[in-house]
C-alpha atoms as a PDB file:
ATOM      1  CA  UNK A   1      -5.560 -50.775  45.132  1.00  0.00           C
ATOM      2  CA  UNK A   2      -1.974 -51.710  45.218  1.00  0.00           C
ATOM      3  CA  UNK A   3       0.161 -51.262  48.465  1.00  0.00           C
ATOM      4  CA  UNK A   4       2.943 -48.645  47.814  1.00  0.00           C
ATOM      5  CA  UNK A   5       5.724 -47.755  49.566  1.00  0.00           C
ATOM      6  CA  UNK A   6       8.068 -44.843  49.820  1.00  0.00           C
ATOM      7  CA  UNK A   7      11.677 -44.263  49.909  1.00  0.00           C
ATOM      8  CA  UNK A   8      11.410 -42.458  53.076  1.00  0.00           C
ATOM      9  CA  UNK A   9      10.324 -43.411  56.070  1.00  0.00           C
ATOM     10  CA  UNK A  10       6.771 -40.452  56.648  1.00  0.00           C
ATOM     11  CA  UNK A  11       5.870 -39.435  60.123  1.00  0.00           C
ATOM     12  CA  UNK A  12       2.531 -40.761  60.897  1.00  0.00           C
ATOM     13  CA  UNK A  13       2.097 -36.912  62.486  1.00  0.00           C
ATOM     14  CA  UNK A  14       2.228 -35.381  58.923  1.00  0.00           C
ATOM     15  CA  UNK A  15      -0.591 -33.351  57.563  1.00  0.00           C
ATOM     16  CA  UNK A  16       0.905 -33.871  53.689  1.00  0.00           C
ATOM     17  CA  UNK A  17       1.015 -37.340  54.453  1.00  0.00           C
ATOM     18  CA  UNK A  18      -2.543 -39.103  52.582  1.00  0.00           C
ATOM     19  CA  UNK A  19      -2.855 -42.699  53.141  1.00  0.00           C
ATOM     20  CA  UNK A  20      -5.095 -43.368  50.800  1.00  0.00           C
ATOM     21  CA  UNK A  21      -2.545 -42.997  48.524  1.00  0.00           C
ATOM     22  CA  UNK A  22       0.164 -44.606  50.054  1.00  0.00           C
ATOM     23  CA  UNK A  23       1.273 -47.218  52.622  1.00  0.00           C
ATOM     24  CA  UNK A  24       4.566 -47.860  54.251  1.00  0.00           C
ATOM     25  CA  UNK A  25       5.122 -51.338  55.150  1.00  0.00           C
ATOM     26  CA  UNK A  26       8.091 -53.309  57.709  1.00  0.00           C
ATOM     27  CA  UNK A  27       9.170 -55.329  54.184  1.00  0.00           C
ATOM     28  CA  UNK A  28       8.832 -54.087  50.849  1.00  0.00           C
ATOM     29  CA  UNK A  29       6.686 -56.343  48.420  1.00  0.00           C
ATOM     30  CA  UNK A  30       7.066 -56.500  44.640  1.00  0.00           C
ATOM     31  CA  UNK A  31       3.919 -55.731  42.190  1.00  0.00           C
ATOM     32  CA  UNK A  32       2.778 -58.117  39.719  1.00  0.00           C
ATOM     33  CA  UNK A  33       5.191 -57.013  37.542  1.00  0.00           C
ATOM     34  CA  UNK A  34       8.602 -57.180  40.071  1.00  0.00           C
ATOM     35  CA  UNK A  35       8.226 -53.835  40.674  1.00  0.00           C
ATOM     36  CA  UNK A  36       8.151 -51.768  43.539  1.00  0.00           C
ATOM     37  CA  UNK A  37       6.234 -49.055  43.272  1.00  0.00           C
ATOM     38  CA  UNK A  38       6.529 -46.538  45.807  1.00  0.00           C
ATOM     39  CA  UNK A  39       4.516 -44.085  44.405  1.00  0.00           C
ATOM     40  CA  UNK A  40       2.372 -44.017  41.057  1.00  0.00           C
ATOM     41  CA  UNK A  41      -0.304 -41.668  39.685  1.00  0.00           C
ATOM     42  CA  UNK A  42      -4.323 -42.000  40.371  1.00  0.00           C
ATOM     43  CA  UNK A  43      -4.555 -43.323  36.505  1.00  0.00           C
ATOM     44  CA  UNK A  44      -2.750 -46.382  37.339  1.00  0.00           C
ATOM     45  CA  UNK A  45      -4.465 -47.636  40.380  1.00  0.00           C
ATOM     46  CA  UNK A  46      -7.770 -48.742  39.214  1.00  0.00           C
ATOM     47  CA  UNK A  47      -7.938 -52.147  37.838  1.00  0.00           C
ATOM     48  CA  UNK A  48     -10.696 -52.109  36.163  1.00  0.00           C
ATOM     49  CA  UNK A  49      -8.867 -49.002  34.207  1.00  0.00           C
ATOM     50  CA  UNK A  50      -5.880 -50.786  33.819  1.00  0.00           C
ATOM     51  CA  UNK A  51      -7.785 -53.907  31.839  1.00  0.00           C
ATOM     52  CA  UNK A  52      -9.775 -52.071  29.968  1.00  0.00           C
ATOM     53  CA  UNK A  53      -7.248 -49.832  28.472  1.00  0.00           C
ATOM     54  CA  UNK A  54      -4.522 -52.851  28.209  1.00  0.00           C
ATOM     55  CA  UNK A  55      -3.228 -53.658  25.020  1.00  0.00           C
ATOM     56  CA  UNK A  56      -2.448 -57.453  24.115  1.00  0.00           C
ATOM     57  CA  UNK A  57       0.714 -58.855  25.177  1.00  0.00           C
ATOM     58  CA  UNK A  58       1.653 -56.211  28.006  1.00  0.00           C
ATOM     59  CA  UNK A  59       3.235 -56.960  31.000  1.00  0.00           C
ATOM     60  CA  UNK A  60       1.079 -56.231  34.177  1.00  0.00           C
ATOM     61  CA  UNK A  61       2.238 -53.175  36.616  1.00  0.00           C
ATOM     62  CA  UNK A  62       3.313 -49.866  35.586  1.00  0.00           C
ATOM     63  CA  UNK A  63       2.584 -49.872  31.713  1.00  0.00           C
ATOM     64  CA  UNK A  64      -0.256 -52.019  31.958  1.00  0.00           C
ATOM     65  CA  UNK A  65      -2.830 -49.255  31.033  1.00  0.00           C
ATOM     66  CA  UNK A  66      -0.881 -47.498  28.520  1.00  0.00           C
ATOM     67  CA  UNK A  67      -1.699 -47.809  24.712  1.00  0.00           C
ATOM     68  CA  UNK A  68       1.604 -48.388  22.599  1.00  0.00           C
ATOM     69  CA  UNK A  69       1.446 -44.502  20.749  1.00  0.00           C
ATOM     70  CA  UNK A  70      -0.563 -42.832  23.771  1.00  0.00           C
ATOM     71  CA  UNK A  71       1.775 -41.160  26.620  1.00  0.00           C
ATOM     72  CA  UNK A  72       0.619 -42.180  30.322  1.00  0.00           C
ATOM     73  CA  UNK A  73      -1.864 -39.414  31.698  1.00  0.00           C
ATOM     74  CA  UNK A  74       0.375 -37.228  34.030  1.00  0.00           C
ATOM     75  CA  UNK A  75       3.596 -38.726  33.047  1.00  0.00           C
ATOM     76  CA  UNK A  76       5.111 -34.937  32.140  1.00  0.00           C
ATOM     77  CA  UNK A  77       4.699 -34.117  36.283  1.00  0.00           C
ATOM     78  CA  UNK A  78       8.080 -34.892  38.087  1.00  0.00           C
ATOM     79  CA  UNK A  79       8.363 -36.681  41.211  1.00  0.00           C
ATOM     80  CA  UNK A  80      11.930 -36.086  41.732  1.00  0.00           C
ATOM     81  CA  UNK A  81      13.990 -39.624  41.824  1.00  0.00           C
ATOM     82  CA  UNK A  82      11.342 -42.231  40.910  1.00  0.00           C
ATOM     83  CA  UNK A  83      10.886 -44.152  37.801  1.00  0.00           C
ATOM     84  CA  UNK A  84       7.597 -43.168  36.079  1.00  0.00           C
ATOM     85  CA  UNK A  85       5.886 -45.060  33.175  1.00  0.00           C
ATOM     86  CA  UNK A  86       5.918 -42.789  29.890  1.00  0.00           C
ATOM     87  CA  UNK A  87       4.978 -44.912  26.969  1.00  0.00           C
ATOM     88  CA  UNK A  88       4.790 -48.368  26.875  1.00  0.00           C
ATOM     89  CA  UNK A  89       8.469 -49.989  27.642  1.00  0.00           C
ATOM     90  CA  UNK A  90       9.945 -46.476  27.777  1.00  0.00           C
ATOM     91  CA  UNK A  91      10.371 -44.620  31.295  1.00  0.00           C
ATOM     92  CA  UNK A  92      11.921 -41.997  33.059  1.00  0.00           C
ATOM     93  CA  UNK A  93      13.569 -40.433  35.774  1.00  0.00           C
ATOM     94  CA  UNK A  94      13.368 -36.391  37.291  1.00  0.00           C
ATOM     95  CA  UNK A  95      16.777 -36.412  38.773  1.00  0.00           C
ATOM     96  CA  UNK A  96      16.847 -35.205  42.507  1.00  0.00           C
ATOM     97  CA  UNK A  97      20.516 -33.085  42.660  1.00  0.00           C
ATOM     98  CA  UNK A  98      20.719 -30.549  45.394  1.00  0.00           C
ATOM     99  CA  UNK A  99      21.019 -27.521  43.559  1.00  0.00           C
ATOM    100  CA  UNK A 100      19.792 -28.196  40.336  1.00  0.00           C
ATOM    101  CA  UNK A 101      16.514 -26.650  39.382  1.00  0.00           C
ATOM    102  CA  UNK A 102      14.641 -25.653  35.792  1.00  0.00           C
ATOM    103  CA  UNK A 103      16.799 -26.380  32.716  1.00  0.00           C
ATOM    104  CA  UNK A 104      19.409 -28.054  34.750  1.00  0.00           C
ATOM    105  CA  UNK A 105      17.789 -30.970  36.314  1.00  0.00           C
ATOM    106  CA  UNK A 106      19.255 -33.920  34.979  1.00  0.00           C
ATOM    107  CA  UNK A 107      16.630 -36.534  33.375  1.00  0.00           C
ATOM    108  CA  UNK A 108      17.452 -40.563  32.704  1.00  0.00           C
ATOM    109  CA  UNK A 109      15.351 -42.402  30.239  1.00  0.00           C
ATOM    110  CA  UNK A 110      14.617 -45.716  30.210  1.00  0.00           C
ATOM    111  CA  UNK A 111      13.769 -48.040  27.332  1.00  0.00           C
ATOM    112  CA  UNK A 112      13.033 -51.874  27.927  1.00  0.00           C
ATOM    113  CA  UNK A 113      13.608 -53.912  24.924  1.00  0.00           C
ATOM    114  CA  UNK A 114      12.501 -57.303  25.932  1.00  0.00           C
ATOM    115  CA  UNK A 115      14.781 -58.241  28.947  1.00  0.00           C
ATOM    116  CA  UNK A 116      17.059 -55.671  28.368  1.00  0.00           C
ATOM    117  CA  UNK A 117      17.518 -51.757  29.252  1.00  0.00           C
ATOM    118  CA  UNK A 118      19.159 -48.879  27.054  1.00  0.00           C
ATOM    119  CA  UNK A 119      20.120 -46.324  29.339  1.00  0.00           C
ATOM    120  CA  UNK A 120      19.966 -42.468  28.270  1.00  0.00           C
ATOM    121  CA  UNK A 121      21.633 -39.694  30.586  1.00  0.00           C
ATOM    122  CA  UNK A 122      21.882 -41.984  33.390  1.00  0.00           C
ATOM    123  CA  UNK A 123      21.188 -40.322  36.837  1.00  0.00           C
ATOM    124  CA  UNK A 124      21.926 -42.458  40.198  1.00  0.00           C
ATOM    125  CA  UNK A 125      18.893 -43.440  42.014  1.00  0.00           C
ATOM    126  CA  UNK A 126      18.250 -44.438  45.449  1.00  0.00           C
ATOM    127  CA  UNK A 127      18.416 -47.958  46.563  1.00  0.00           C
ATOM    128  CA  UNK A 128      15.338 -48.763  46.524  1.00  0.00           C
ATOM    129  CA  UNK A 129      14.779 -47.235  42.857  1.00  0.00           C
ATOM    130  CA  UNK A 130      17.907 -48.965  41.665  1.00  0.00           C
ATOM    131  CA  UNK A 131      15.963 -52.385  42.885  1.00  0.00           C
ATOM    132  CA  UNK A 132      13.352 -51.079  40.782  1.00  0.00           C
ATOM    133  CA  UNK A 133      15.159 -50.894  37.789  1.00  0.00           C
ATOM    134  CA  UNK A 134      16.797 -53.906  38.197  1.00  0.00           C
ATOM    135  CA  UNK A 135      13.297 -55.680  37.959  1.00  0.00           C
ATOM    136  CA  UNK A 136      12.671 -53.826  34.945  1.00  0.00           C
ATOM    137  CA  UNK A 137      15.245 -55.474  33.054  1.00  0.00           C
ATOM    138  CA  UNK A 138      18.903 -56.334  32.468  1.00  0.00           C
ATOM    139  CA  UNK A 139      21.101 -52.982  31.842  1.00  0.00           C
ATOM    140  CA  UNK A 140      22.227 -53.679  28.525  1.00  0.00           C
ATOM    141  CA  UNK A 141      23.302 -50.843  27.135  1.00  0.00           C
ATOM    142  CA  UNK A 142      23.767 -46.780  27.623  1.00  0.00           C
ATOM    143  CA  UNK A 143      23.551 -44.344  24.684  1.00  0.00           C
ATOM    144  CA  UNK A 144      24.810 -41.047  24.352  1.00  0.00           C
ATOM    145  CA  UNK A 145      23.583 -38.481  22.587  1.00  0.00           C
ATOM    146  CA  UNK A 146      25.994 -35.669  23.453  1.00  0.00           C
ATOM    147  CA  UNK A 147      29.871 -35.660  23.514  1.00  0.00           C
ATOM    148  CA  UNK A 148      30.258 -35.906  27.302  1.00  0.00           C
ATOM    149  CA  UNK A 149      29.325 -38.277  29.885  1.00  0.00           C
ATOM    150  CA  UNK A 150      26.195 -37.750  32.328  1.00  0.00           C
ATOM    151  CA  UNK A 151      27.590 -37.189  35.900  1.00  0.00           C
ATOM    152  CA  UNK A 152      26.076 -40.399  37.366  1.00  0.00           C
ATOM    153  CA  UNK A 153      27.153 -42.655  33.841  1.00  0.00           C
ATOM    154  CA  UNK A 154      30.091 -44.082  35.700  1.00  0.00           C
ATOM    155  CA  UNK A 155      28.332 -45.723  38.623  1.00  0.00           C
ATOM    156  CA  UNK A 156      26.680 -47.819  35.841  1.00  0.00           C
ATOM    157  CA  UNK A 157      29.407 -48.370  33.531  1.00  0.00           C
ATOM    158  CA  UNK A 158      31.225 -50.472  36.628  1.00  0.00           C
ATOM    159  CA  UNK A 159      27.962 -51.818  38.418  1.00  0.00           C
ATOM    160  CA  UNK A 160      26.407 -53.462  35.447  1.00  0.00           C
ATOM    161  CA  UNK A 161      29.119 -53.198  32.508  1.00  0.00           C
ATOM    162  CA  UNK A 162      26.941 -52.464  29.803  1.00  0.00           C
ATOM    163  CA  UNK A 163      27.877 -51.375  26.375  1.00  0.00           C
ATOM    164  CA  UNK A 164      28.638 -47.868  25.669  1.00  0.00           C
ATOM    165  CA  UNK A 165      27.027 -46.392  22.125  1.00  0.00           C
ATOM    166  CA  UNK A 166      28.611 -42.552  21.429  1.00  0.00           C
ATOM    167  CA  UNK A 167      28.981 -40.598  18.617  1.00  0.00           C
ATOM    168  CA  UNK A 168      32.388 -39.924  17.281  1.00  0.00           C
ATOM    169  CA  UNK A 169      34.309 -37.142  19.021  1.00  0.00           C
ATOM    170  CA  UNK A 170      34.091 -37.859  22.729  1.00  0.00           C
ATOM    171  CA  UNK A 171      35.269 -35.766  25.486  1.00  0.00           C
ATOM    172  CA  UNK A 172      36.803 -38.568  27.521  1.00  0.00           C
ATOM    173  CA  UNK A 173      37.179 -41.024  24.700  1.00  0.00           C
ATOM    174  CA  UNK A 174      35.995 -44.361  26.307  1.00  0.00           C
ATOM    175  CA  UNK A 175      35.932 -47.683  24.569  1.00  0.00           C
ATOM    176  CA  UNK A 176      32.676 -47.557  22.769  1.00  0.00           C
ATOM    177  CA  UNK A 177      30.135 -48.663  19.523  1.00  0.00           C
ATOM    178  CA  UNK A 178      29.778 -45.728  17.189  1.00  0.00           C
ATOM    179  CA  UNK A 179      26.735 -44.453  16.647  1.00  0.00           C
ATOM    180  CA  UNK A 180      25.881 -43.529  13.104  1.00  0.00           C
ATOM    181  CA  UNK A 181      22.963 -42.406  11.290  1.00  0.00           C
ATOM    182  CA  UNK A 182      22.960 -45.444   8.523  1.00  0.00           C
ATOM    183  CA  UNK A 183      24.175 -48.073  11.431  1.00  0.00           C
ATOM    184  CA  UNK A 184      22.786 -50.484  13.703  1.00  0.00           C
ATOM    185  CA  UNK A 185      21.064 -48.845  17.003  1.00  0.00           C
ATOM    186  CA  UNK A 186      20.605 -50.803  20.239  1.00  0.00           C
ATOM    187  CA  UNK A 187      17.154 -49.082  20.167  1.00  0.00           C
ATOM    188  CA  UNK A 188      14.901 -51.095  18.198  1.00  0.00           C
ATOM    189  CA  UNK A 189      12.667 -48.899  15.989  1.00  0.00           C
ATOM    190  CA  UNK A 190      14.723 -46.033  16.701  1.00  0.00           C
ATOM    191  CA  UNK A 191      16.070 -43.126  14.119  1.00  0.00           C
ATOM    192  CA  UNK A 192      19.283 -41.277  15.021  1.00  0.00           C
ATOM    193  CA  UNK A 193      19.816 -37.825  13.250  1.00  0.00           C
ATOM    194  CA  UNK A 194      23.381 -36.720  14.555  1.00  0.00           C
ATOM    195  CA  UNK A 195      24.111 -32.815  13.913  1.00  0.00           C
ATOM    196  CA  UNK A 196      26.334 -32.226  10.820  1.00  0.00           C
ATOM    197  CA  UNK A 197      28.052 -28.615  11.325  1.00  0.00           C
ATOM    198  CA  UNK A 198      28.338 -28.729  15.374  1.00  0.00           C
ATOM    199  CA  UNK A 199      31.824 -27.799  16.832  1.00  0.00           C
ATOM    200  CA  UNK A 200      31.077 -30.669  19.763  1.00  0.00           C
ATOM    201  CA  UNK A 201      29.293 -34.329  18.943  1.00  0.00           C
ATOM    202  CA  UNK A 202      25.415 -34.082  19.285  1.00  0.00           C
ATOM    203  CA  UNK A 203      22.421 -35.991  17.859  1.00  0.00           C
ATOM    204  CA  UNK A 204      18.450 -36.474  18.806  1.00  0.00           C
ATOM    205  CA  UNK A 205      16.836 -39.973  18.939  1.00  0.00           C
ATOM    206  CA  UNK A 206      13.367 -40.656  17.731  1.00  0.00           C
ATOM    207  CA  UNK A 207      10.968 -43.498  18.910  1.00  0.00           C
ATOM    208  CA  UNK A 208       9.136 -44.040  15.931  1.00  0.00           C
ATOM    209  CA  UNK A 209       6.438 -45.677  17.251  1.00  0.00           C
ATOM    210  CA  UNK A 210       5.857 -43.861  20.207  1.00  0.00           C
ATOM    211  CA  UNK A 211       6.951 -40.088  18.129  1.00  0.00           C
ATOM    212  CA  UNK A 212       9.127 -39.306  20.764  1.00  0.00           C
ATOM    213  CA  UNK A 213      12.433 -37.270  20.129  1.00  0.00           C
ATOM    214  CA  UNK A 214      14.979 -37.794  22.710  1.00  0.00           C
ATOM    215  CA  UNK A 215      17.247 -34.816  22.862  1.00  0.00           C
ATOM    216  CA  UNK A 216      20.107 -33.990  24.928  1.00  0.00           C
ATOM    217  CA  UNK A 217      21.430 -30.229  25.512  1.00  0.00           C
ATOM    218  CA  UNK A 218      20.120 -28.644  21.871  1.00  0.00           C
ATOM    219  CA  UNK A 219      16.017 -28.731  22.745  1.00  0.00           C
ATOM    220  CA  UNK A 220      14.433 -28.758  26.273  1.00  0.00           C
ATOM    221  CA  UNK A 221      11.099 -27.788  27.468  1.00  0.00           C
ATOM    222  CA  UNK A 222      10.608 -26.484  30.583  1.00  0.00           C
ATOM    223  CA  UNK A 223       7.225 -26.841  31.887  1.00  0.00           C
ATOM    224  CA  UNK A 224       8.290 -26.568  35.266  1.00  0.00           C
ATOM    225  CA  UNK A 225       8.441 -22.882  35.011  1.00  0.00           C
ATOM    226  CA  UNK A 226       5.634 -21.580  37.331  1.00  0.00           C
ATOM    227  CA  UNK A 227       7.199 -23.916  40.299  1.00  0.00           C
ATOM    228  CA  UNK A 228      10.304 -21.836  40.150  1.00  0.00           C
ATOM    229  CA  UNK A 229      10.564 -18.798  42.472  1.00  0.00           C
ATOM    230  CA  UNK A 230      10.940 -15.613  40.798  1.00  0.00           C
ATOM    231  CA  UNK A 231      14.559 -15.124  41.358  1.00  0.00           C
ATOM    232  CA  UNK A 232      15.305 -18.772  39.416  1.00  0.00           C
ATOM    233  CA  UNK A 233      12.871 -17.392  36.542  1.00  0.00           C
ATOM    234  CA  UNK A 234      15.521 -14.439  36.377  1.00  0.00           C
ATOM    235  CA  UNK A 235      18.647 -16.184  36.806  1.00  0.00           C
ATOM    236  CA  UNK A 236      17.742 -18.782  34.072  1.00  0.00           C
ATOM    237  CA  UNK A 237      16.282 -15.774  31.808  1.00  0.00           C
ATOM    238  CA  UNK A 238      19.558 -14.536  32.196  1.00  0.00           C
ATOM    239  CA  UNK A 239      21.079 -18.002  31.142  1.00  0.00           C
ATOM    240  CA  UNK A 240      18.539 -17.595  27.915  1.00  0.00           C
ATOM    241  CA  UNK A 241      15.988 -20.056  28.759  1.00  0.00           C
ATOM    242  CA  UNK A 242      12.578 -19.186  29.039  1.00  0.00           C
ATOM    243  CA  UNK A 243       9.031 -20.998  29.709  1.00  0.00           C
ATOM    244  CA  UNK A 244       8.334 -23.556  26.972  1.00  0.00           C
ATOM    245  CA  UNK A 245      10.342 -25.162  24.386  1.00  0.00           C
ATOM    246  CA  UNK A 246      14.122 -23.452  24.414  1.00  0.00           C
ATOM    247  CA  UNK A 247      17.059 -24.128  21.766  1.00  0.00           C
ATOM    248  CA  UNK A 248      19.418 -23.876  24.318  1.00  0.00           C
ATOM    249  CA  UNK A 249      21.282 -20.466  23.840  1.00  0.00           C
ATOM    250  CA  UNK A 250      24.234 -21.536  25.916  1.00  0.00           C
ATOM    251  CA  UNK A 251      24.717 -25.002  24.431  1.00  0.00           C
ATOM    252  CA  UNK A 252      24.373 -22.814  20.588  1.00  0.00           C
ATOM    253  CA  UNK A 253      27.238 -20.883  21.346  1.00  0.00           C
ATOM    254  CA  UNK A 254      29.304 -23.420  22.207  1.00  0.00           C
ATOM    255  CA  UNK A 255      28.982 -25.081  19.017  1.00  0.00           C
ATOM    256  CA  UNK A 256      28.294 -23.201  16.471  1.00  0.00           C
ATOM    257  CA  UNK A 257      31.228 -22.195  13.963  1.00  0.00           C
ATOM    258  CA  UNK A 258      32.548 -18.941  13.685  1.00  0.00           C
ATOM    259  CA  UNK A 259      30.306 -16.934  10.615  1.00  0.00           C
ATOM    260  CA  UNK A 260      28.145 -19.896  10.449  1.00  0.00           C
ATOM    261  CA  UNK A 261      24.865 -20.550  11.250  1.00  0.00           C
ATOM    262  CA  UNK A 262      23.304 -23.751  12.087  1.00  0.00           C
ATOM    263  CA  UNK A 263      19.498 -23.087  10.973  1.00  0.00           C
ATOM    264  CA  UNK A 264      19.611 -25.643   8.311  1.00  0.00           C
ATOM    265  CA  UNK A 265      21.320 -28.046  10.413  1.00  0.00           C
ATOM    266  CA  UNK A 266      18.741 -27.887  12.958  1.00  0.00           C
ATOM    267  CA  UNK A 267      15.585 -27.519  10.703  1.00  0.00           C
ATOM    268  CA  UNK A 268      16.156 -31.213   9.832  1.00  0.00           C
ATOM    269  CA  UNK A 269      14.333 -32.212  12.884  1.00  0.00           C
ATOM    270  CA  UNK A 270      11.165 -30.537  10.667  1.00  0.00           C
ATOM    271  CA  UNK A 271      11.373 -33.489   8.385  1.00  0.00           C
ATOM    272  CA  UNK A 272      10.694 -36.247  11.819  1.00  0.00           C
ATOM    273  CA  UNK A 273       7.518 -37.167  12.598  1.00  0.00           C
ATOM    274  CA  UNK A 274       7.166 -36.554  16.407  1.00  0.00           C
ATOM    275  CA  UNK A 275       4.665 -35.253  18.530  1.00  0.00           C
ATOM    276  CA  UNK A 276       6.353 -35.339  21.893  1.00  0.00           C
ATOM    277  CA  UNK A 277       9.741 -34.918  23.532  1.00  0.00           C
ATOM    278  CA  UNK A 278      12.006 -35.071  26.201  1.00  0.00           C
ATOM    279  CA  UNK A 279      15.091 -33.884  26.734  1.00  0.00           C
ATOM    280  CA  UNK A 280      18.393 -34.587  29.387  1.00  0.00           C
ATOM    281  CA  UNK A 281      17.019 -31.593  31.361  1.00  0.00           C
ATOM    282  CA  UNK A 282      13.408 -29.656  31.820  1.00  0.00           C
ATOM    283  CA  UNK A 283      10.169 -31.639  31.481  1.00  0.00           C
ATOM    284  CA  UNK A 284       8.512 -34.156  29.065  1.00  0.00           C
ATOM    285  CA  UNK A 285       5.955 -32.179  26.283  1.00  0.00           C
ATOM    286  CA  UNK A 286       3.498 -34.829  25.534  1.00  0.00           C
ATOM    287  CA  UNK A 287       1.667 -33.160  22.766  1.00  0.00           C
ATOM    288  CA  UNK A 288       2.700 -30.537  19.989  1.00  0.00           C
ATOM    289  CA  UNK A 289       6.238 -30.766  20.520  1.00  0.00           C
ATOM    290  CA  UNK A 290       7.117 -30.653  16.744  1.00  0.00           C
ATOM    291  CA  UNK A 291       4.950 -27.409  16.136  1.00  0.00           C
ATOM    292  CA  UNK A 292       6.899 -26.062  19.595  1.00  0.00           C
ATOM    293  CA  UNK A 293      10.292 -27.289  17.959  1.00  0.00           C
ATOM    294  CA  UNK A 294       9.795 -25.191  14.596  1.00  0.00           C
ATOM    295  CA  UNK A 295       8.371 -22.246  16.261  1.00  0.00           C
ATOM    296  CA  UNK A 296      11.725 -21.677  18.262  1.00  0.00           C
ATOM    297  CA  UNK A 297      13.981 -22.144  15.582  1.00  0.00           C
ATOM    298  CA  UNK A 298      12.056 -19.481  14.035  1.00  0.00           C
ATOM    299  CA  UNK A 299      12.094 -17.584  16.932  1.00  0.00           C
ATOM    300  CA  UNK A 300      16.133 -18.022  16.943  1.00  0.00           C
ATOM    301  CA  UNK A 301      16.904 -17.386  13.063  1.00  0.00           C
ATOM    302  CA  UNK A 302      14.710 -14.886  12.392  1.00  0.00           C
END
């Protein structure tokens, strides 16, 4: 079993506290893979698990038992603020904000392409994260897939100067590539479909070979519905969202024309072939999230 540490210092005293999952150490020592993990799930800390299920030609450590089109069991459970495995090369991070909860907790995701990292929604991470992702790779580049900036995107435009991708029609119009649906993406087997009739800039990303659709405010799925208290379930059913997949109702009134309707627009996603998805804010759905997709924009339009 690995040795893990944490990125807070635990009270030998406390009852929630299980060593045998854990171990906090004077000086923090990278994985196999440069990593330090300070905590992973159960799945990952077998070896003989990890061999068995390990594909040729992937790196040891956190993606070592992961199949390339099979999500990591219990990668859709947040642990606020630490970089957990996905798919194979693609991570991502719960963002811890005070005050955030549900449908506004701010997601990052991670892709590693070789030595470098394409950064999605950035979110700022604690030092000890931030080491981690610097093993992971060389911070390449950050994509956009909405017309404004994440709140953290700044710190890592002037720490690591990577290239910014955006769609046409930014907010704050920084230097940038364009991204366009019939132009080169700095995600390698990677389809954009950018939204045709919205009044603000907003497209979804898919991972072909992973069926993953990366979405920022349009689609979420909030699985993290029965750890809200009641009064959160009522102030974000009063916001529109509900359990399960949402087409945000906030983010369709902002952009949707006046006398115009944007089912067709949307119903293009029908024509990707995806099976999961994750989204800037809520919770990864690992399975069925095309079926989930078309079953709200019915819900919507009809």
């Amino acid at each position: 079993m690995p040795v893990l540490i944490q990125d807070n210092t635990q009270k030998h005293n406390n009852p929630d506290h299980d060593a045998s999952v854990s171990t906090r150490l004077p000086t923090a020592q990278p994985g196999a893979s440069g990593l330090y993990p300070d905590k992973v799930h159960p799945d990952h800390l077998t070896p003989s698990q990890l061999q068995k299920a390990a594909p040729k030609n992937t790196p040891p450590g956190l993606t070592s038992g992961i199949r390339i089109s099979q999500p990591v069991a219990g990668a859709d459970k947040p642990e606020r603020g630490r970089i957990q495995a996905l798919f194979n090369d693609v991570y991502w991070v719960a963002g811890d904000q005070p005050g955030q909860r549900g449908a506004r907790q701010p997601n990052m995701i991670i892709i590693r392409d070789g030595h470098q990292l394409i950064l999605i929604n950035p979110v700022r991470l604690s030092p000890l994260q931030e080491r981690n992702l610097e093993h992971l790779g060389r911070i390449a580049h950050i994509v956009r897939l909405g017309d404004r900036p994440s709140a953290d995107e700044h710190h890592y435009r002037t720490r690591y100067r990577p290239k910014l991708w955006a769609l046409p029609g930014q907010i704050d119009k920084p230097r940038h590539q364009i991204l366009k649906e019939d132009a080169f993406l700095p995600v390698p087997g990677a389809q954009l479909v950018k939204f045709h009739y919205t009044c603000r800039s907003e497209a979804v990303l898919l991972l072909e070979r992973h069926g993953l659709l990366l979405t920022s405010e349009s689609f979420q799925f909030l699985g993290c519905w029965p750890q809200l208290t009641l009064r959160e379930q009522l102030t974000m059913r009063l916001q529109g969202f509900h359990k399960g997949m949402n087409l945000s109702r906030h983010w369709l009134r902002e952009v949707t024309p006046k006398d115009f309707s944007l089912a067709d627009d949307l119903s293009r996603l029908r024509q990707l072939d995806f099976d999961s998805l994750l989204a800037a804010h809520g919770t990864p759905l690992l399975q069925g999230a095309k079926r989930a997709v078309d079953e709200e924009i019915q819900q919507v339009f009809h």
